[in-house]
C-alpha atoms as a PDB file:
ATOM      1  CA  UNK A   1      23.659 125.821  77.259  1.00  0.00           C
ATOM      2  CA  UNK A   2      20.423 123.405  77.442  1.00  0.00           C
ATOM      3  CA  UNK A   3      20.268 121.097  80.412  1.00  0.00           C
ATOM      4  CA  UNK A   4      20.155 118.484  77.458  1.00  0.00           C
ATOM      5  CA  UNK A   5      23.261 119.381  76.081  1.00  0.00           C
ATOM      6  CA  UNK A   6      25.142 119.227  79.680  1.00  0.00           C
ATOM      7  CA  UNK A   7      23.605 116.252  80.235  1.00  0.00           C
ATOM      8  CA  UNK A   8      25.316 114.967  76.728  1.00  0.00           C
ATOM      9  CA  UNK A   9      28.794 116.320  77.344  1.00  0.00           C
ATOM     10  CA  UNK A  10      28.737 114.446  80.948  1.00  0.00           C
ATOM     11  CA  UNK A  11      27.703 110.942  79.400  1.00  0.00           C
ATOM     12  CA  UNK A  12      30.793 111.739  76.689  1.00  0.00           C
ATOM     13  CA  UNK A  13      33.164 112.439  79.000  1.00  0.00           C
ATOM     14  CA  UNK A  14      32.213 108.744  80.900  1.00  0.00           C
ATOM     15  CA  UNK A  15      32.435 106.919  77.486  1.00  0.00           C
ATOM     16  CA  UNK A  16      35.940 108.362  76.856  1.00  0.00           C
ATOM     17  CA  UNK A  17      37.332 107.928  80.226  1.00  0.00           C
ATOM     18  CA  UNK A  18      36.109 104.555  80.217  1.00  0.00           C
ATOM     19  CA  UNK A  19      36.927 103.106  76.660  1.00  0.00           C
ATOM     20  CA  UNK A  20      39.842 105.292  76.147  1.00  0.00           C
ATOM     21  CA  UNK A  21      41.683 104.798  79.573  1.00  0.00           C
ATOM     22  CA  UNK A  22      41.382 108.185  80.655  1.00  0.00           C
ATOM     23  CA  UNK A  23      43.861 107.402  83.633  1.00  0.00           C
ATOM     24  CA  UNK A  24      46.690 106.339  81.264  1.00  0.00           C
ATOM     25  CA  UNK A  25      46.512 108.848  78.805  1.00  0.00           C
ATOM     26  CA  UNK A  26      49.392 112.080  78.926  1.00  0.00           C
ATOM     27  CA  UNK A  27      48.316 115.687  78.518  1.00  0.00           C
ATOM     28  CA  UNK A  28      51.941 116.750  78.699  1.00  0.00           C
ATOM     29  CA  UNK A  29      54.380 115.896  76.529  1.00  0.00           C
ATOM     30  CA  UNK A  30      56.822 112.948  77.161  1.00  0.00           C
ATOM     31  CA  UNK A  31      60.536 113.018  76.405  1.00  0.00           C
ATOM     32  CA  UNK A  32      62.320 109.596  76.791  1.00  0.00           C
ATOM     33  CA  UNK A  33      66.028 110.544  77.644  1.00  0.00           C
ATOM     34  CA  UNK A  34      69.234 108.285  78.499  1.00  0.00           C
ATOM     35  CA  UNK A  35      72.851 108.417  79.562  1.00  0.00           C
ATOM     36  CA  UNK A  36      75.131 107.351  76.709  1.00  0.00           C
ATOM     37  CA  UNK A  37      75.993 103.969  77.886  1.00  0.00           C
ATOM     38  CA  UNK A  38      72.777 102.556  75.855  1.00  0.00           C
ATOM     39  CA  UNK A  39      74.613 102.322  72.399  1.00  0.00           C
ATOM     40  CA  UNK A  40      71.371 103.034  70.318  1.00  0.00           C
ATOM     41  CA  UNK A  41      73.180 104.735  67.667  1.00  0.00           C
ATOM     42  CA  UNK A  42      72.612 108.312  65.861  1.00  0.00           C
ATOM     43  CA  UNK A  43      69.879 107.147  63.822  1.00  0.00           C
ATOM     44  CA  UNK A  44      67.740 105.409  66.222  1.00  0.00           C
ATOM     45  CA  UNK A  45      68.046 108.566  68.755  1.00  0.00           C
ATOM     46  CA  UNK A  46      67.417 111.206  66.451  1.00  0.00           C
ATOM     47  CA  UNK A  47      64.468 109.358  64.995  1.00  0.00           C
ATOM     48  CA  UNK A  48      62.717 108.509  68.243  1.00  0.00           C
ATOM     49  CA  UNK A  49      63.787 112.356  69.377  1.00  0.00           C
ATOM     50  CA  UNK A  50      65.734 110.699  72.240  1.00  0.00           C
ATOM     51  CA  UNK A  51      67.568 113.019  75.123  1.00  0.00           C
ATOM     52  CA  UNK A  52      71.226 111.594  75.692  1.00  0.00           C
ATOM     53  CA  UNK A  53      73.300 112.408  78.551  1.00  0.00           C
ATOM     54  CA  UNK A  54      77.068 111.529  77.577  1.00  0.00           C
ATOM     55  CA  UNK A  55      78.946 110.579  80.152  1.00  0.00           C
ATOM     56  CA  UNK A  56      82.578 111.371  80.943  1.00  0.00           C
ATOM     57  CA  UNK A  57      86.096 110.212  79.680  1.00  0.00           C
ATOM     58  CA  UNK A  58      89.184 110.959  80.276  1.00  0.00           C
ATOM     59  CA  UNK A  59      92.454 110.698  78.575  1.00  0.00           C
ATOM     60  CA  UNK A  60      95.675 111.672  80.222  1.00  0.00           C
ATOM     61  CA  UNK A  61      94.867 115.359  81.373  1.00  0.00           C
ATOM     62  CA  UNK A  62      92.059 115.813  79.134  1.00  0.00           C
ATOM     63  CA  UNK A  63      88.558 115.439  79.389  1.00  0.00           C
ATOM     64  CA  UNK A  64      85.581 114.856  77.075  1.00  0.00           C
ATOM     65  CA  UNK A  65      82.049 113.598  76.459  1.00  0.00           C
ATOM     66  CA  UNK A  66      81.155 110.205  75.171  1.00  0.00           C
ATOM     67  CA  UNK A  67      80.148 110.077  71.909  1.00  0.00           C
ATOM     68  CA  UNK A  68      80.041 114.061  71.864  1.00  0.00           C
ATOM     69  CA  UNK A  69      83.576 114.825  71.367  1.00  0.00           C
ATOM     70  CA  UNK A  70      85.398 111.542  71.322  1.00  0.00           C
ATOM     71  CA  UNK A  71      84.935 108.312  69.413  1.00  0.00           C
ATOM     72  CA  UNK A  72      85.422 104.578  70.430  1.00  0.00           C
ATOM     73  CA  UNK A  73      88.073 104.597  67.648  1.00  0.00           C
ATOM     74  CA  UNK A  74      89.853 107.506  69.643  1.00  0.00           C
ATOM     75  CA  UNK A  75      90.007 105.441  72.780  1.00  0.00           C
ATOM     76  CA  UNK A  76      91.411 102.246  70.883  1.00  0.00           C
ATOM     77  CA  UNK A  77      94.135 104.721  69.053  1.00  0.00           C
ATOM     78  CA  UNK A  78      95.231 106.298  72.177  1.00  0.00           C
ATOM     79  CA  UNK A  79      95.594 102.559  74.140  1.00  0.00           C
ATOM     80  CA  UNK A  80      97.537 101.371  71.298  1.00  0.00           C
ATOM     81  CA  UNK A  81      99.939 104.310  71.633  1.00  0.00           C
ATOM     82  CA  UNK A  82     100.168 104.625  75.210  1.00  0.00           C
ATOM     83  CA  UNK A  83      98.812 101.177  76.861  1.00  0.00           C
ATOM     84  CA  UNK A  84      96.772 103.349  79.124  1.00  0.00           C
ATOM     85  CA  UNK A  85      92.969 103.112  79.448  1.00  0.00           C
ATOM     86  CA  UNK A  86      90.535 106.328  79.771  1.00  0.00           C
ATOM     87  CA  UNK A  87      89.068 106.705  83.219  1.00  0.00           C
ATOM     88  CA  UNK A  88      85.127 107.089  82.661  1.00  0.00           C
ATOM     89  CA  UNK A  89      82.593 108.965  85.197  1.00  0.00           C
ATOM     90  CA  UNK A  90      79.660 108.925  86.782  1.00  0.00           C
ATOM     91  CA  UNK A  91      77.225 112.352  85.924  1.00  0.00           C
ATOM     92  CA  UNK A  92      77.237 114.635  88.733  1.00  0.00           C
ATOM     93  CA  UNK A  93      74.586 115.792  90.380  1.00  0.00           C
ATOM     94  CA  UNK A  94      74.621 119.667  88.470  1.00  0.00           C
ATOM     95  CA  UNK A  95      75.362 118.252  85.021  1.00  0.00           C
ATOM     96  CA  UNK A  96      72.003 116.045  85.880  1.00  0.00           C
ATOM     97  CA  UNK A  97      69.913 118.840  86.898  1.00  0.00           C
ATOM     98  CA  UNK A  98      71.014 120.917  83.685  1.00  0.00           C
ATOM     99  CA  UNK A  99      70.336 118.365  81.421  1.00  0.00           C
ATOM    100  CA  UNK A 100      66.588 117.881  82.839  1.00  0.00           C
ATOM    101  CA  UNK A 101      66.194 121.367  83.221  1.00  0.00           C
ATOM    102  CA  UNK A 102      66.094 122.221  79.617  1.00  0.00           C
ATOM    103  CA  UNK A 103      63.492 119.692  78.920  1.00  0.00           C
ATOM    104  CA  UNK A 104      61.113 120.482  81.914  1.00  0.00           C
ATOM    105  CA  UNK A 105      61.688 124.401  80.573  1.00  0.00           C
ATOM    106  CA  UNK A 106      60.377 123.229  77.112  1.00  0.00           C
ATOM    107  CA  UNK A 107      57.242 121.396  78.804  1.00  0.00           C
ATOM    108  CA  UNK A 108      58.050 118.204  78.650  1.00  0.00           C
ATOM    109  CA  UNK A 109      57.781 115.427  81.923  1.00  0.00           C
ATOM    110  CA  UNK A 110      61.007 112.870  81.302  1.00  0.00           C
ATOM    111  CA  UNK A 111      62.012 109.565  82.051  1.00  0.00           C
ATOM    112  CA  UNK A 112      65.323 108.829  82.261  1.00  0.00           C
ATOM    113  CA  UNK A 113      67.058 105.596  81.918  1.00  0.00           C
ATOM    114  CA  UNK A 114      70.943 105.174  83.131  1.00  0.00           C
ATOM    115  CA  UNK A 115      73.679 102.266  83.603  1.00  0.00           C
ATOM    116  CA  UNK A 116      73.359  99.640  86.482  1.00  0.00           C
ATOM    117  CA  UNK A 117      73.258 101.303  89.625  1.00  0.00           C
ATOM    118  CA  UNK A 118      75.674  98.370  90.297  1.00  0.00           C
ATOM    119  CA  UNK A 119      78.419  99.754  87.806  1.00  0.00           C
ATOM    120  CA  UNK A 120      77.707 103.453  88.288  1.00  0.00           C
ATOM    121  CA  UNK A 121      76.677 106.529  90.663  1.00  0.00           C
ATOM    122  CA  UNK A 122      74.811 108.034  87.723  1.00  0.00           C
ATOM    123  CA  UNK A 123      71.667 106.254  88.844  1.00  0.00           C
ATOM    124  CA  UNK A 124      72.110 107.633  92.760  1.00  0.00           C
ATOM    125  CA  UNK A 125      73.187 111.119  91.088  1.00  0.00           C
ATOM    126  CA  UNK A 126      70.308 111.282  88.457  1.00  0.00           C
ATOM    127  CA  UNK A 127      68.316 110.242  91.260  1.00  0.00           C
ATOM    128  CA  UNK A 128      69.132 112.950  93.507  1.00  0.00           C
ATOM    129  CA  UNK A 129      68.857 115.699  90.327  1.00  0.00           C
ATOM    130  CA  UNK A 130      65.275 114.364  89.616  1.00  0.00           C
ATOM    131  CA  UNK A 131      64.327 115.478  93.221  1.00  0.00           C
ATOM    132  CA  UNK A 132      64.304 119.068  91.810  1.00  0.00           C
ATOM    133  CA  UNK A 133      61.584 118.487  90.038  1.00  0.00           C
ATOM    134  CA  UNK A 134      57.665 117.490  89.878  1.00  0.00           C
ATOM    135  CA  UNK A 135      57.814 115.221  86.235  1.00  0.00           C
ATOM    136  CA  UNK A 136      61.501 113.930  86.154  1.00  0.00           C
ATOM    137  CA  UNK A 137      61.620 110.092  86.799  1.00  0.00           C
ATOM    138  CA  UNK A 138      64.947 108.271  86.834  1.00  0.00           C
ATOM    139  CA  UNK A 139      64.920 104.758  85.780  1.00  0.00           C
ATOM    140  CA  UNK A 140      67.897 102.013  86.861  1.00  0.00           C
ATOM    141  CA  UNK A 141      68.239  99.588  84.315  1.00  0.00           C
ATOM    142  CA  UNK A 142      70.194  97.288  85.736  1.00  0.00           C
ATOM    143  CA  UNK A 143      72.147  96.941  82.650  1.00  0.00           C
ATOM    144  CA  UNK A 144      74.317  98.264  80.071  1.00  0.00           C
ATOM    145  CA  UNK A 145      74.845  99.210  76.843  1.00  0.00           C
ATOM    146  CA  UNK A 146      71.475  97.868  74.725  1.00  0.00           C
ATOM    147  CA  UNK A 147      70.341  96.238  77.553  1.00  0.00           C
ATOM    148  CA  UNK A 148      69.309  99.174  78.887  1.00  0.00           C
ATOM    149  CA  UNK A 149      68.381 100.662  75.047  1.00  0.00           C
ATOM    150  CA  UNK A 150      65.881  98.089  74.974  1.00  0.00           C
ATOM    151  CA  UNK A 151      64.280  99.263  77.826  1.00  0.00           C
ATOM    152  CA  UNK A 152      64.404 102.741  76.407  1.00  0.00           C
ATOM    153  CA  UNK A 153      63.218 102.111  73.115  1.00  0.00           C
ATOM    154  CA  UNK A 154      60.164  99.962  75.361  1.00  0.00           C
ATOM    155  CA  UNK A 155      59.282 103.263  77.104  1.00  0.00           C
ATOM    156  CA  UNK A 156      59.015 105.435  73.486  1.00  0.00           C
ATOM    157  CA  UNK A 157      57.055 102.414  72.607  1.00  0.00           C
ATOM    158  CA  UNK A 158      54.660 103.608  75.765  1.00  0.00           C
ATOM    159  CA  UNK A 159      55.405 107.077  75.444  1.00  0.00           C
ATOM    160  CA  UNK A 160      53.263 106.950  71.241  1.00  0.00           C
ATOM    161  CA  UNK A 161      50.496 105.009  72.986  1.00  0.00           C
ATOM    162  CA  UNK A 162      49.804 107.798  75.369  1.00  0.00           C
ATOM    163  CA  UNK A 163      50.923 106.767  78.534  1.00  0.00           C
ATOM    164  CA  UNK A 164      52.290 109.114  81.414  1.00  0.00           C
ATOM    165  CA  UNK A 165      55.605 109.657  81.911  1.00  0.00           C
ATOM    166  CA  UNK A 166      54.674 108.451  85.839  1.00  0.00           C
ATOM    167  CA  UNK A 167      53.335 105.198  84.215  1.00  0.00           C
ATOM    168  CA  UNK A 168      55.952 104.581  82.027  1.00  0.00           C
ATOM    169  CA  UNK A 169      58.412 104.569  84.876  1.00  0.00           C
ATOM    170  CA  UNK A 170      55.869 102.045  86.636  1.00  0.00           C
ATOM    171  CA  UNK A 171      55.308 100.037  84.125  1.00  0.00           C
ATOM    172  CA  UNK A 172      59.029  99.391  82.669  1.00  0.00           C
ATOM    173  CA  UNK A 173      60.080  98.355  85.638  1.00  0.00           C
ATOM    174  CA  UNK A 174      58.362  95.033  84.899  1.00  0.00           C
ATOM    175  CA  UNK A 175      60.245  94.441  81.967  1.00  0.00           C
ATOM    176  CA  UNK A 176      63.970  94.951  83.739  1.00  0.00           C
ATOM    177  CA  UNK A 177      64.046  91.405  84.901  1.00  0.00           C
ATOM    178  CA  UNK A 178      63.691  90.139  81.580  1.00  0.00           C
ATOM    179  CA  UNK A 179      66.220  91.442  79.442  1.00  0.00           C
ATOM    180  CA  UNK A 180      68.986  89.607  78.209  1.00  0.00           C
ATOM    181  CA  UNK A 181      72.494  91.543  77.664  1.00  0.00           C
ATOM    182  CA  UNK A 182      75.328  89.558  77.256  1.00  0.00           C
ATOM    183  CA  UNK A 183      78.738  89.318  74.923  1.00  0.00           C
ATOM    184  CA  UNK A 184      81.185  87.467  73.564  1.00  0.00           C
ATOM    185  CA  UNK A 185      84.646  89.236  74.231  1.00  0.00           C
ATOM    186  CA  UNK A 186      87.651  88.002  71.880  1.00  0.00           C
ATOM    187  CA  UNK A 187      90.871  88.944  73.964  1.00  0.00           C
ATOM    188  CA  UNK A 188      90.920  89.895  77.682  1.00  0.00           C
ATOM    189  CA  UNK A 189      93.228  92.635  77.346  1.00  0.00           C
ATOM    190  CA  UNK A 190      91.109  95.812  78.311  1.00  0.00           C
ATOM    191  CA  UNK A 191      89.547  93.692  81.201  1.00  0.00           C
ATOM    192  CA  UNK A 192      92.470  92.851  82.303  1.00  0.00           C
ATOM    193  CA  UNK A 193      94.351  96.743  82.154  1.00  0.00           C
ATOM    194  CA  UNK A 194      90.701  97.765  83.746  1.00  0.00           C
ATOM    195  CA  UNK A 195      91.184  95.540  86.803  1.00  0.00           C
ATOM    196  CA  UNK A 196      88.356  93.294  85.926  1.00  0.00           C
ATOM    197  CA  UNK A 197      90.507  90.055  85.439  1.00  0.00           C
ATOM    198  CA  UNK A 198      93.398  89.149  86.744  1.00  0.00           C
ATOM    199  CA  UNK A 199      96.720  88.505  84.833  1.00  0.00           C
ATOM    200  CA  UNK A 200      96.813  84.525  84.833  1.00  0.00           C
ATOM    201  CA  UNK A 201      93.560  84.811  83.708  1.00  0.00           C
ATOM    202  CA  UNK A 202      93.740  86.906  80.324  1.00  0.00           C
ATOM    203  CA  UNK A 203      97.047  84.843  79.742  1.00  0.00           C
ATOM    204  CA  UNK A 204      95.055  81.438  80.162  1.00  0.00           C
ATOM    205  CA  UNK A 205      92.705  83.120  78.362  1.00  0.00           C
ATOM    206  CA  UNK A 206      94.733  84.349  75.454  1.00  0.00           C
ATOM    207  CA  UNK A 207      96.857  80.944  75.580  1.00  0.00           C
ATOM    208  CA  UNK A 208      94.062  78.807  75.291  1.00  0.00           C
ATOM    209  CA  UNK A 209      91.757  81.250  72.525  1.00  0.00           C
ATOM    210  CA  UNK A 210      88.842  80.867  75.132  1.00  0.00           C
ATOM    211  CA  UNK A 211      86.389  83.899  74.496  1.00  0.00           C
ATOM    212  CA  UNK A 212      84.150  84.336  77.488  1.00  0.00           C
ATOM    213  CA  UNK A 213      80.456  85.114  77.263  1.00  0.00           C
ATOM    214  CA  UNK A 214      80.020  87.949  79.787  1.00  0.00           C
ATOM    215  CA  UNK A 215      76.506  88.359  81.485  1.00  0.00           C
ATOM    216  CA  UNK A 216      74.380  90.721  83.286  1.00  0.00           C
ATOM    217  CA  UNK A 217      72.153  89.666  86.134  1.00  0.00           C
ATOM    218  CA  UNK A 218      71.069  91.789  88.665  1.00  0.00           C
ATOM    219  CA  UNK A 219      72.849  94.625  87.645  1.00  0.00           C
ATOM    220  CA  UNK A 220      75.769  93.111  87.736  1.00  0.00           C
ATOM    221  CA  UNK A 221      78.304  91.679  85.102  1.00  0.00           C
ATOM    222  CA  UNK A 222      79.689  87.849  85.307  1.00  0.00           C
ATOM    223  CA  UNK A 223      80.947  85.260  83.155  1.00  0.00           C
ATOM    224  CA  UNK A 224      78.362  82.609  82.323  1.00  0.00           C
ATOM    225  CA  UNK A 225      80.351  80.641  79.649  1.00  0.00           C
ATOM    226  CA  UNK A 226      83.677  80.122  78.152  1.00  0.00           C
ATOM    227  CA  UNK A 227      83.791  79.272  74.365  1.00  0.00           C
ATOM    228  CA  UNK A 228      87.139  78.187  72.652  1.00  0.00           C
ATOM    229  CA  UNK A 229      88.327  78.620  68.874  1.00  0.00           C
ATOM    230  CA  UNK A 230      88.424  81.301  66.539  1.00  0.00           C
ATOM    231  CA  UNK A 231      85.711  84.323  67.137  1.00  0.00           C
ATOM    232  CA  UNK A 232      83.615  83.954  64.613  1.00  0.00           C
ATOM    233  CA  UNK A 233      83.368  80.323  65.306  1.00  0.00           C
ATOM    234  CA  UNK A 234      82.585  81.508  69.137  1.00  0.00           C
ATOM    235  CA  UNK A 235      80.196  83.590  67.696  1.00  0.00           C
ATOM    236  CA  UNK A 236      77.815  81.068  65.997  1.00  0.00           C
ATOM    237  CA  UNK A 237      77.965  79.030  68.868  1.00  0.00           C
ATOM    238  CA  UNK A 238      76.895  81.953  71.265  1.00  0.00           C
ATOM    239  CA  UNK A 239      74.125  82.770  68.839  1.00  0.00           C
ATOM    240  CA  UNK A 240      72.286  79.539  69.112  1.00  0.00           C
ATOM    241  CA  UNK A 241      73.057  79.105  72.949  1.00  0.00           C
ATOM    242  CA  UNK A 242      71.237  82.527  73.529  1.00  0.00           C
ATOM    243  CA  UNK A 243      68.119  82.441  71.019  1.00  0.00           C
ATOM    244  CA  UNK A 244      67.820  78.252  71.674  1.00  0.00           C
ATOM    245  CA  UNK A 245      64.322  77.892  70.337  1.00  0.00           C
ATOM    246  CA  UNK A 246      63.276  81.070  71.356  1.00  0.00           C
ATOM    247  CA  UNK A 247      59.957  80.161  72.719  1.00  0.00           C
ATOM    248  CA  UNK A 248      60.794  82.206  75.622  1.00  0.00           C
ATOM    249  CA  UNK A 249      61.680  85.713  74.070  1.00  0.00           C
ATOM    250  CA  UNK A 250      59.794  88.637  73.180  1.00  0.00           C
ATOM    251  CA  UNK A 251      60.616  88.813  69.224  1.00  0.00           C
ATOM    252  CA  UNK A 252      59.359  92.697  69.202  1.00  0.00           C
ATOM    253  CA  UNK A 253      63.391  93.340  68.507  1.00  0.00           C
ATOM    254  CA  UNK A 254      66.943  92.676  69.018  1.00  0.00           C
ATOM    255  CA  UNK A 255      70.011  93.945  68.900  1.00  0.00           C
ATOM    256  CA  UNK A 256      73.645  93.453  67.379  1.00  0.00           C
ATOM    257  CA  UNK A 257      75.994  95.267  69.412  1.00  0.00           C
ATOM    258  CA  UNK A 258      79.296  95.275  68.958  1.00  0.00           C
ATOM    259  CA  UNK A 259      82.663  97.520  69.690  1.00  0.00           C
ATOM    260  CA  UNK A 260      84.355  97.820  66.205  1.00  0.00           C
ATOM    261  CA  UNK A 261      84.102  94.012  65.362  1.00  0.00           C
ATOM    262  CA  UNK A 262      85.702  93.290  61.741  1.00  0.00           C
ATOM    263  CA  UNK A 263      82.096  94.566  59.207  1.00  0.00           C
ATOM    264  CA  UNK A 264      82.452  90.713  57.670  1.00  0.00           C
ATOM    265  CA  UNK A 265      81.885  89.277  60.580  1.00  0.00           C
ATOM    266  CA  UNK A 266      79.339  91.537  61.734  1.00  0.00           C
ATOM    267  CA  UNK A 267      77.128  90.742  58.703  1.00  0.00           C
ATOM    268  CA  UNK A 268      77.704  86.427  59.555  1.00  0.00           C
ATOM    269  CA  UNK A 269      76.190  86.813  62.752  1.00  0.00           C
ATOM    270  CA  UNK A 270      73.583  89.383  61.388  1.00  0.00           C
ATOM    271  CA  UNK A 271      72.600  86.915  58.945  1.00  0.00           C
ATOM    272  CA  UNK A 272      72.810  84.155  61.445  1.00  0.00           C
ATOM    273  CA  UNK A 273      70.503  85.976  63.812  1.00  0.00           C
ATOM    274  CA  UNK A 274      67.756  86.594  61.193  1.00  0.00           C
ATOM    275  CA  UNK A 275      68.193  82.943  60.776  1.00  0.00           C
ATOM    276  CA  UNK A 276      67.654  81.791  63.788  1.00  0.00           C
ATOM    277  CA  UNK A 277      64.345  83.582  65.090  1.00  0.00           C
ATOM    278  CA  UNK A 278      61.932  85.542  63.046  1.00  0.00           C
ATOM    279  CA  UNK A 279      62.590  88.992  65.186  1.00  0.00           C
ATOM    280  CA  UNK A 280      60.198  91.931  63.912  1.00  0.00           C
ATOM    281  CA  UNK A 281      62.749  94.278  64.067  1.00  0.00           C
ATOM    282  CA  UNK A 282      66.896  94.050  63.823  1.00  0.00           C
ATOM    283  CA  UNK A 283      68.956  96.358  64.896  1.00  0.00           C
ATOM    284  CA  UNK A 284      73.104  96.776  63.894  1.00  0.00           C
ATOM    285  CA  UNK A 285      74.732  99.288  67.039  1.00  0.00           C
ATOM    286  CA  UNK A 286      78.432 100.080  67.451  1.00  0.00           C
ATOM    287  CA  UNK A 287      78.919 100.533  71.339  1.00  0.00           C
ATOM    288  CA  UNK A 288      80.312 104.395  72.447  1.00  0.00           C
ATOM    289  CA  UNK A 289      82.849 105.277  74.392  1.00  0.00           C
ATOM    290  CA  UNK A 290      82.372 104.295  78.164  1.00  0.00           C
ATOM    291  CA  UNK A 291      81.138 100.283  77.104  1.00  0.00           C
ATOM    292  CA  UNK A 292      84.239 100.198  74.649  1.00  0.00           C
ATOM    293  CA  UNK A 293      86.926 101.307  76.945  1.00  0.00           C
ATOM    294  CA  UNK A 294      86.447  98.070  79.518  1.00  0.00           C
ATOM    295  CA  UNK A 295      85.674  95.316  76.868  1.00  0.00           C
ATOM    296  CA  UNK A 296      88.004  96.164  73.619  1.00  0.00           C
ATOM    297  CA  UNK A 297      87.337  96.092  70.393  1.00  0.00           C
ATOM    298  CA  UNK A 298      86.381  92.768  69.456  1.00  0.00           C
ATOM    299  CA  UNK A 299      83.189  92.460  71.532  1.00  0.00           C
ATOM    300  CA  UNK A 300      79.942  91.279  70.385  1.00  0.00           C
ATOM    301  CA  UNK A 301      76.464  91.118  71.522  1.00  0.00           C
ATOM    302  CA  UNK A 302      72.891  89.764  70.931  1.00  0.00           C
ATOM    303  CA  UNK A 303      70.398  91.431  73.093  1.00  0.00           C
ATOM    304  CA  UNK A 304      66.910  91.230  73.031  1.00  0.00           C
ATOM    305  CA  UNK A 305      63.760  90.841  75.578  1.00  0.00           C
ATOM    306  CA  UNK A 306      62.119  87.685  76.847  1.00  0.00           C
ATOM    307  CA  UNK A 307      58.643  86.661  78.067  1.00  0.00           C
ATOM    308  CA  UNK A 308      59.678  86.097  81.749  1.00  0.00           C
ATOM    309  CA  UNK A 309      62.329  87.600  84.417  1.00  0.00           C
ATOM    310  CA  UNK A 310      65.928  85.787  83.911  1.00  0.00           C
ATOM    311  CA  UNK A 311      66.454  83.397  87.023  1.00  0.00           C
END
């Protein structure tokens, strides 16, 4: 090869790295994976090819995997016949390093989003899994359900432009802070069996039809507001507290979530939503099996992104 011709391949190679990003562009294949608690729904992970890690229920003497082998439904048929909530875990360290192992054996490097360290030891277990490995990042969302599947669906977002799996665990962390998760819950029952309310409170509660709209900040959950009246009249309110004006949020997409809420009024605050703020992209999810079994079934949620971290 002609000294010209080297000289030609060099200058190419400094035009690419320097208009293409060189740095922040992925040789090796990226796989964006989860644990189960993120609610996205069959069709959203099997379109975006997304890894899910189910965690664990139990009912009575028998164990299973959320969303795998056991339903939401299953969990609300077996309370109603025995007043007994499942017991949910944490994924152990061994289940964690099998479930990266089969990706890093295929060639991919994986991020990895999980519950709120906060609510969880999958985080700290993931964590510890990922250590067995040179491309396995493990990201704490500080969140549940589609709080954290926003952040997932964020780092597929990265994962098409090219980006590292190294950067996309970087860079998401930036956009933790700003999600907001939060729900309406319609009767305090399964809080209150799950030790998350005490007695005089559901029966206040329940007495005086106040639905409480439960946040997450900081990885933690809390109640921020209580409405009173019938749900879906709760429900209309909630939407317009949380979207306001919505000169503050990130209208890239949002998210319905809800745990078996009635399909009518589903579709009202659906509608309402589309109303409200001109969001690119709308997305309907029924929460699995580890979100359900602490709120209930009548439990809904509008989650989306905004521009700056949540005070």
């Amino acid at each position: 090869m002609s000294i010209k011709m080297l000289r030609f391949f060099f200058v190419c190679d400094i035009l690419i790295t320097v208009f293409f990003g060189g740095a922040c562009m992925s040789d090796k294949k990226v796989i964006i994976t989860s644990d189960s608690t993120c609610d996205l729904g069959a069709e959203i992970i099997e379109k975006f090819n997304i890894g899910i890690m189910p965690l664990g229920v139990t009912l009575g003497d028998k164990s299973y995997r959320d969303g795998v082998d056991i339903t939401a439904d299953d969990i609300y048929a077996y309370y109603d016949e025995t007043k007994v909530l499942p017991k949910t875990s944490a994924i152990n360290i061994a289940e964690a390093t099998d479930f990266f192992q089969k990706f890093v054996d295929d060639g991919f490097s994986v991020v990895h989003f999980t519950i709120s360290s906060e609510m969880s030891g999958t985080y700290r277990n993931c964590s510890l899994a990922a250590e067995e490995f040179d491309d396995v990042y493990v990201v704490d969302t500080h969140n549940l359900s589609t709080g954290g599947g926003l952040l997932v669906l964020k780092a597929v977002d990265m994962a098409n432009e090219g980006f590292s799996a190294k950067e996309i665990a970087e860079k998401i962390t930036d956009y933790v802070p700003c999600v907001d998760a939060s729900f309406v819950i319609d009767n305090l029952e399964y809080l209150h069996k799950g030790g998350r309310c005490s007695a005089v409170a559901a029966l206040g509660a329940n007495l005086l039809k106040l639905k409480p709209c439960i946040t997450v900040k900081n990885g933690k959950m809390g109640v921020e507001k209580k409405y009173r009246g019938k749900y879906v009249d709760t429900l209309k309110e909630y939407v317009k507290d949380r979207i306001g004006d919505y000169s503050d949020i990130s209208l890239e997409r949002v998210f319905v979530t809800h745990a078996g809420c009635d399909p009518e009024v589903v579709d009202t605050i659906v509608a309402l939503v589309k109303e409200t703020a001109p969001f690119a992209e709308l997305n309907v999810t029924r929460a699995g099996c580890t979100i359900s079994s602490h709120c209930g079934a009548n439990t809904l949620g509008v989650l989306f992104i905004r521009k700056s971290p949540i005070a």
